[in-house]
C-alpha atoms as a PDB file:
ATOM      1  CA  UNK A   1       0.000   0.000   0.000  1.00  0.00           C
ATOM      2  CA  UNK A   2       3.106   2.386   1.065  1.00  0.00           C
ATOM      3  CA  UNK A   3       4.942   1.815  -2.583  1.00  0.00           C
ATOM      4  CA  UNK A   4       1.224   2.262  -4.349  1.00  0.00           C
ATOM      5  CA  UNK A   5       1.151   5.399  -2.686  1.00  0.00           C
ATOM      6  CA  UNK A   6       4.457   6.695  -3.147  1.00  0.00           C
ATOM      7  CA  UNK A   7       4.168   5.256  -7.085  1.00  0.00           C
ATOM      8  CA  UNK A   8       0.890   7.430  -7.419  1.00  0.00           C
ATOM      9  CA  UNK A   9       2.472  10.653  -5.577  1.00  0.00           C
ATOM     10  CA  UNK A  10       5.344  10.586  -8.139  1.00  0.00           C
ATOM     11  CA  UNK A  11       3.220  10.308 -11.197  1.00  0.00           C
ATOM     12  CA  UNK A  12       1.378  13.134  -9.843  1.00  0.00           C
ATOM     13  CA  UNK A  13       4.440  15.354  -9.189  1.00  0.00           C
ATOM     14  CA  UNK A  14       5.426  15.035 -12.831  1.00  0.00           C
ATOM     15  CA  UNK A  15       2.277  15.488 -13.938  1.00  0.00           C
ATOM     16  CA  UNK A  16       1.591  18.769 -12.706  1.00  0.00           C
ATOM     17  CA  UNK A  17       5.216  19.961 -13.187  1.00  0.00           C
ATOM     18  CA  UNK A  18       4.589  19.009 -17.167  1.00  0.00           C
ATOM     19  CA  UNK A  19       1.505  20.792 -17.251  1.00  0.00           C
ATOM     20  CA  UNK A  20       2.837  23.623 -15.138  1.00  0.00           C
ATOM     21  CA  UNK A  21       5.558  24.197 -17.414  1.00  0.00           C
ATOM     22  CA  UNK A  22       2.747  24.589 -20.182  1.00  0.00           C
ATOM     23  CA  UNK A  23       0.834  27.402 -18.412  1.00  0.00           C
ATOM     24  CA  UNK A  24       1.385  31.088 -19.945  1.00  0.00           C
ATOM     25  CA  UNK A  25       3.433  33.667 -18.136  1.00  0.00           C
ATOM     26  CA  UNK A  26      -0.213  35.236 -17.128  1.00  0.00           C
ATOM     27  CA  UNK A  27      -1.298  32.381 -15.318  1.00  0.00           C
ATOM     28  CA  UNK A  28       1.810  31.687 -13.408  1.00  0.00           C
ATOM     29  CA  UNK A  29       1.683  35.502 -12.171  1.00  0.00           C
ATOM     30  CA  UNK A  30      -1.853  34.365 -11.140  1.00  0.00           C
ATOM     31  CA  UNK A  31      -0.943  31.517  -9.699  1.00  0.00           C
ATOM     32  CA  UNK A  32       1.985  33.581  -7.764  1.00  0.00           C
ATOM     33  CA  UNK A  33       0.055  35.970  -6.679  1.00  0.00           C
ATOM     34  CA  UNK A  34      -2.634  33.520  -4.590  1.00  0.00           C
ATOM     35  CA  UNK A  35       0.582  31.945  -3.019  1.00  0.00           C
ATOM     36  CA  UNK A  36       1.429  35.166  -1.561  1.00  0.00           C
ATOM     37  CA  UNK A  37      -1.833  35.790  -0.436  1.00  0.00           C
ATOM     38  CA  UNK A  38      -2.339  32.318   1.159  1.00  0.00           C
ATOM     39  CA  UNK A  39       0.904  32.203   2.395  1.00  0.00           C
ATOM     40  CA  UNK A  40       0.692  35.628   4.440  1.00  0.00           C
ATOM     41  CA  UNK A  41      -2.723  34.403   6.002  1.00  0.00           C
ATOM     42  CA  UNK A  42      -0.934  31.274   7.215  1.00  0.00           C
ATOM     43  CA  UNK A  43       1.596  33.174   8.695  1.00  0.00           C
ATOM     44  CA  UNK A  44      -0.357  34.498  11.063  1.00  0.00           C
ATOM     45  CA  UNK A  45      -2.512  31.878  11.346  1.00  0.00           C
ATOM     46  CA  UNK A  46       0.824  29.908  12.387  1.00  0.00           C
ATOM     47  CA  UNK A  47       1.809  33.104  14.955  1.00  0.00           C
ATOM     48  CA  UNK A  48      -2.021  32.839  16.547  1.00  0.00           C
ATOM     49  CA  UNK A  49      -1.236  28.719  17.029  1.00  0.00           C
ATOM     50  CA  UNK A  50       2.162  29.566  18.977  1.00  0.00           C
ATOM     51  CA  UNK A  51       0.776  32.387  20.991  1.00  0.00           C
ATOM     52  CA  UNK A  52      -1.669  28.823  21.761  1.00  0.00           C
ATOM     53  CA  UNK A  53       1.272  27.585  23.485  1.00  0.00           C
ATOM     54  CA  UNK A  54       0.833  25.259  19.992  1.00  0.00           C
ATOM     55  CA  UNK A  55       4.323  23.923  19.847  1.00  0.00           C
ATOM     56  CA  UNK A  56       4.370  22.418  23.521  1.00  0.00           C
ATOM     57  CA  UNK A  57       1.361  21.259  22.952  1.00  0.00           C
ATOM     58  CA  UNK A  58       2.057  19.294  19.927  1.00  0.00           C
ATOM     59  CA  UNK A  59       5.399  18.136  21.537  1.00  0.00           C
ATOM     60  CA  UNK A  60       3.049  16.899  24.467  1.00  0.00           C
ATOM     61  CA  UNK A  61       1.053  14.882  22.887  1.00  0.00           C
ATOM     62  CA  UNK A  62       3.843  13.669  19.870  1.00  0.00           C
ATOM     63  CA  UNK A  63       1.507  14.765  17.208  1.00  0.00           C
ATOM     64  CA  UNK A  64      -1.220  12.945  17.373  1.00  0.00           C
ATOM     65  CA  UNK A  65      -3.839  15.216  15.477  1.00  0.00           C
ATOM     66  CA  UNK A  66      -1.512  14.551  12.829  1.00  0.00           C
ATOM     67  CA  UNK A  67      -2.128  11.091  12.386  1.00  0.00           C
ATOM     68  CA  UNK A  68      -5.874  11.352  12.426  1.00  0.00           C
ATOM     69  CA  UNK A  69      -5.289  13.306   9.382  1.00  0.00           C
ATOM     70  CA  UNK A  70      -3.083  12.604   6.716  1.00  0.00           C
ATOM     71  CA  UNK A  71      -2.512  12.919   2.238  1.00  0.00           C
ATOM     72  CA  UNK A  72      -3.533  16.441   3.113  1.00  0.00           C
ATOM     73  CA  UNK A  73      -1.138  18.565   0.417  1.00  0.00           C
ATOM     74  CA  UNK A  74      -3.395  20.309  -2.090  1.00  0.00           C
ATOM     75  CA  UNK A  75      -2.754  21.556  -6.218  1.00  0.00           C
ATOM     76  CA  UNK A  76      -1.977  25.197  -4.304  1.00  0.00           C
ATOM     77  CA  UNK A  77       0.314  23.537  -1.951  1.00  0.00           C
ATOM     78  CA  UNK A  78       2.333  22.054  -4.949  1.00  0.00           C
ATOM     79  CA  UNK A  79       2.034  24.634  -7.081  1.00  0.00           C
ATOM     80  CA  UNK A  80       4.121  27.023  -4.291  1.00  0.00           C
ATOM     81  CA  UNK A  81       6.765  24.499  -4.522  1.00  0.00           C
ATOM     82  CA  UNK A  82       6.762  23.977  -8.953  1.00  0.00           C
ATOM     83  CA  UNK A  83       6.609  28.604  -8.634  1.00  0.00           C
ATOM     84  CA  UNK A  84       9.934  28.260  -6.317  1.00  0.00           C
ATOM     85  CA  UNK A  85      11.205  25.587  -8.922  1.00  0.00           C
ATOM     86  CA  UNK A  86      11.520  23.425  -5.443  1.00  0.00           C
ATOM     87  CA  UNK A  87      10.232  19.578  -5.183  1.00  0.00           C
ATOM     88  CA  UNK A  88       8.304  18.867  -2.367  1.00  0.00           C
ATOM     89  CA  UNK A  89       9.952  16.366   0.804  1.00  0.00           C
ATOM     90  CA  UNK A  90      10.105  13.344   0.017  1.00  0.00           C
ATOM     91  CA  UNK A  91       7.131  11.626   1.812  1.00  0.00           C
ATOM     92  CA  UNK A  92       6.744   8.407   3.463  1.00  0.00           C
ATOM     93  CA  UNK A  93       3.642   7.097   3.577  1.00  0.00           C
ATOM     94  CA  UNK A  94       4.577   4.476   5.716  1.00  0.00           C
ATOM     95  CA  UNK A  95       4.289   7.274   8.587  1.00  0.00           C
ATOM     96  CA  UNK A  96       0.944   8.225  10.012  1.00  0.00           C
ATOM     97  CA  UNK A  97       0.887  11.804   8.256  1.00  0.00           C
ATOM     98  CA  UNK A  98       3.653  11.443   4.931  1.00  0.00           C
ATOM     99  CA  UNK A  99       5.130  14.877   6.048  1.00  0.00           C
ATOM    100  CA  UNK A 100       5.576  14.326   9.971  1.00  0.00           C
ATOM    101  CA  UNK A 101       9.330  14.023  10.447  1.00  0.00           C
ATOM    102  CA  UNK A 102      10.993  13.182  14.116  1.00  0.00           C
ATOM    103  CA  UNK A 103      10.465  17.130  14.962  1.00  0.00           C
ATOM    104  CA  UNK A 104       7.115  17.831  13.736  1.00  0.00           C
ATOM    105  CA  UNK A 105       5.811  18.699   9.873  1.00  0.00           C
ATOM    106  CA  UNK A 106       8.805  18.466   7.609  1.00  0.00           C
ATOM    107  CA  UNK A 107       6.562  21.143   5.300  1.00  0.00           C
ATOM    108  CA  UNK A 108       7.214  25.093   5.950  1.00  0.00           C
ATOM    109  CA  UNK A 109       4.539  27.211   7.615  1.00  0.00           C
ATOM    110  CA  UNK A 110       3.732  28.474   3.676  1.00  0.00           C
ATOM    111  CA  UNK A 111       3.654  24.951   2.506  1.00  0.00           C
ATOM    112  CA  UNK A 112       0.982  23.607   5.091  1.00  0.00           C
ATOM    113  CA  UNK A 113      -2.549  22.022   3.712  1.00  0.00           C
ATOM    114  CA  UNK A 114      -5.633  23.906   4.805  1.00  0.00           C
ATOM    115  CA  UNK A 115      -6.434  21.246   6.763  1.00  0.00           C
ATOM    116  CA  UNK A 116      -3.390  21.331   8.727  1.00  0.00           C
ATOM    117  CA  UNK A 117      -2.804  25.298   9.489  1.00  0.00           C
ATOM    118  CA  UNK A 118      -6.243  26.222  10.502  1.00  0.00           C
ATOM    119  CA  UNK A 119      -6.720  23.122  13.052  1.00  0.00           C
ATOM    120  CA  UNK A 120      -6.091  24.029  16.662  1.00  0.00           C
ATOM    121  CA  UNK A 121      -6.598  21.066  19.202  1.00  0.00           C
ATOM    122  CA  UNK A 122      -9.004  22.557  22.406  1.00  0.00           C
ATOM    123  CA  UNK A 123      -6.165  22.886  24.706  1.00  0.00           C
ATOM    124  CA  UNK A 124      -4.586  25.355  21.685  1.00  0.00           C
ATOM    125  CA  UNK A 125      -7.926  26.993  21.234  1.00  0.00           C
ATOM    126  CA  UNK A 126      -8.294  27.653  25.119  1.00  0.00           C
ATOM    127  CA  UNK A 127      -5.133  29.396  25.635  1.00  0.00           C
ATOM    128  CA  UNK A 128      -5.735  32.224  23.455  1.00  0.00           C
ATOM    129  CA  UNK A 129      -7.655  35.131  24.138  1.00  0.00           C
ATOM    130  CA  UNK A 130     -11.425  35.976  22.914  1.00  0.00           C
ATOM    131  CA  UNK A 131      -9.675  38.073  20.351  1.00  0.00           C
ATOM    132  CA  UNK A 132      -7.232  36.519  19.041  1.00  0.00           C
ATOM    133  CA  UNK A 133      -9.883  33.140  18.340  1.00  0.00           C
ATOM    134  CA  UNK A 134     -11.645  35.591  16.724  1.00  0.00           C
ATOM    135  CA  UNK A 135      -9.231  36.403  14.464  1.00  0.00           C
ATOM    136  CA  UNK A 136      -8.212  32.788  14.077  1.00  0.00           C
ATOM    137  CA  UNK A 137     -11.565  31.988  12.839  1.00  0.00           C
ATOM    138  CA  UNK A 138     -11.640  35.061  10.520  1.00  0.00           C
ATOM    139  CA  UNK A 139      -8.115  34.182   8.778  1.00  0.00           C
ATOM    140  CA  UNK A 140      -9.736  30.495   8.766  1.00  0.00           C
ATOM    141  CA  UNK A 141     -12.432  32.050   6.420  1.00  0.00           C
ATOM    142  CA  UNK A 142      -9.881  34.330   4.139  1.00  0.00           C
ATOM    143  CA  UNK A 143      -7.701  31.033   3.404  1.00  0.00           C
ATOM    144  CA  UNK A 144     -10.644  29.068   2.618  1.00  0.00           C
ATOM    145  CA  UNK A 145     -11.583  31.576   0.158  1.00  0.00           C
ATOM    146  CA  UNK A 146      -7.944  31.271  -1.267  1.00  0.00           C
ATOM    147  CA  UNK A 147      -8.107  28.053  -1.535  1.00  0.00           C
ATOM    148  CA  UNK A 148     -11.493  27.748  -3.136  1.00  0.00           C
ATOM    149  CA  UNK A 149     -10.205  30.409  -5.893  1.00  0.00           C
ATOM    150  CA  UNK A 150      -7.847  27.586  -6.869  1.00  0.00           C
ATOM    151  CA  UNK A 151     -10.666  25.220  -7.017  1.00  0.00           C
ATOM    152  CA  UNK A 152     -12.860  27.302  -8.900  1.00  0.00           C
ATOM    153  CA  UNK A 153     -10.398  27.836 -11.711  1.00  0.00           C
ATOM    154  CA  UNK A 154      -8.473  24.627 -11.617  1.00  0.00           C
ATOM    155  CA  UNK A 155     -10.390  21.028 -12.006  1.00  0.00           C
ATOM    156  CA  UNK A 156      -7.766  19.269  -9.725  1.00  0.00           C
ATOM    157  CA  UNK A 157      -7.542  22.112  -7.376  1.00  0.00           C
ATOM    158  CA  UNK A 158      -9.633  22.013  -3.407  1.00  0.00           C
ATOM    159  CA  UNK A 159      -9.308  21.040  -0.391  1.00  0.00           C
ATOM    160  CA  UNK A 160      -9.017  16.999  -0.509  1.00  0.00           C
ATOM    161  CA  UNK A 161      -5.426  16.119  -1.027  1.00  0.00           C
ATOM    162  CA  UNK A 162      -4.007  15.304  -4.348  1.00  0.00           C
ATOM    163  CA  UNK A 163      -3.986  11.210  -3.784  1.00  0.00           C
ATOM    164  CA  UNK A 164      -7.903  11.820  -3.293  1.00  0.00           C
ATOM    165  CA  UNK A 165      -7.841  14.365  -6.000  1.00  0.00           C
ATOM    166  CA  UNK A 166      -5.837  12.016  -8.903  1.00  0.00           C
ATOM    167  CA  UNK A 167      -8.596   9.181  -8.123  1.00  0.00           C
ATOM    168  CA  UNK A 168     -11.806  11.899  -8.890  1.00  0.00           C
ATOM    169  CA  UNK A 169     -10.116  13.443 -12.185  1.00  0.00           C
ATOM    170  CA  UNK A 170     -10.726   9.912 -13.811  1.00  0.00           C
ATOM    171  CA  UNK A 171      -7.402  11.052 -16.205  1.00  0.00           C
ATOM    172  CA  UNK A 172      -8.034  15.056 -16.627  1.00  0.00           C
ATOM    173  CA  UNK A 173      -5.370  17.187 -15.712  1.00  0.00           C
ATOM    174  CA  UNK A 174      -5.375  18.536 -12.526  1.00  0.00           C
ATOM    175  CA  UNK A 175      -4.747  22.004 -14.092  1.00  0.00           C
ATOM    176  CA  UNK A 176      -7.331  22.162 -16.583  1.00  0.00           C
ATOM    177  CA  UNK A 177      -8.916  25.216 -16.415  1.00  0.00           C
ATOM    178  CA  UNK A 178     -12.824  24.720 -15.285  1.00  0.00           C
ATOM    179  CA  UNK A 179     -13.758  27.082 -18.735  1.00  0.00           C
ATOM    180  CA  UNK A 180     -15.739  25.434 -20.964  1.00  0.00           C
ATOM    181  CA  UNK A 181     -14.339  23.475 -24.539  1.00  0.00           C
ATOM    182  CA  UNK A 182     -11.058  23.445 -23.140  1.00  0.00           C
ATOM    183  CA  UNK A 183      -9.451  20.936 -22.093  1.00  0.00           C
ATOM    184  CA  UNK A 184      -5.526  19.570 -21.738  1.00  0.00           C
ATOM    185  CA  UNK A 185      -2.686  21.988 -20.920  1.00  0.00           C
ATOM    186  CA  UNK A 186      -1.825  23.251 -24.799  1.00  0.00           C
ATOM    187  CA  UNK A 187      -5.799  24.254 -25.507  1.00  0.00           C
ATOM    188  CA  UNK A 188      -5.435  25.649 -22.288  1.00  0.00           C
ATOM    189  CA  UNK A 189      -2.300  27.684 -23.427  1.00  0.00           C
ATOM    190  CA  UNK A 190      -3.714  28.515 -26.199  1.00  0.00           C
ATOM    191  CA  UNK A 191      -7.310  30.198 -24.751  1.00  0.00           C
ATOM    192  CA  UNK A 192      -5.314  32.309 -22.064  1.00  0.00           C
ATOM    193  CA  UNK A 193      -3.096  34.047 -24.807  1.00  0.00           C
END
């Protein structure tokens, strides 16, 4: 099951880095652009979790949250990585989350999924103050929005990981634009210029 997954996560990597190499100078500026945005947001989304007392608690409980969820990395997640001309860690999906290393997630604050930067644990969520869950909650509801402009303009784009993602595209590119008649990264060259 571990190789099968690791097999799948390759092909997928050099899937999108083809097809991302395809895209027009206008779309990667698009695409640049989001990351920015999303990866402020999770900055402080990352600043309200440590003013949680987030990293002791973590280190308490050796990451546990972590391996109730796990295949979390999304197309915008990726995508920051293919924009930096970076590959992603290497994951092992014989651990209980594929980017947990020895000293927590392997993946940089800007890298996180959605699912993993905007979940705080109730013994996070109690230290801070009325405020600052507040704002939590509100920056919760900006990077959703990010991430949802990826998934309304890409079809492999959302908040399900890409493993989950590969297996509902049935074959289609995960950065087909979602405009209709086009399909495959040259017709989708070819409509942006």
């Amino acid at each position: 099951m571990h190789n099968e997954r690791s097999c799948r996560w390759q092909h997928i990597i050099k899937q999108v880095e083809a097809d991302y190499r395809l895209l027009p100078v206008s779309e990667k500026a698009w695409i640049a652009q989001q990351l920015q945005q999303l990866a402020t947001v999770q900055q402080r989304l990352q600043q309200l979790f440590e003013a949680g007392n987030g990293k002791q608690a973590c280190r308490d409980c050796l990451g546990e949250c972590c391996a109730k969820g796990h295949n979390h990395m999304t197309l915008a997640n990726l995508l920051g990585f293919m924009q930096r001309g970076e590959q992603p860690p290497e994951p092992s999906f014989s651990q209980t989350c594929p980017f947990l290393g020895e000293q927590g997630c392997v993946l940089e604050v800007a890298d996180r999924p959605y699912n993993c930067i905007t979940f705080v644990c109730d013994i996070i969520e109690n230290s801070l103050t009325s405020l600052q869950v507040t704002e939590f909650y509100a920056l919760e509801r900006q990077l959703r929005s990010l991430y949802q402009g990826f998934a309304e303009r890409y079809a492999g784009a959302g908040l399900t990981g890409l493993l989950l993602q590969s297996e509902r595209l049935n074959g289609q590119a995960f950065l087909d634009l979602k405009i209709p008649g086009v399909t495959g990264p040259v017709a989708r060259q070819q409509e942006l210029e």
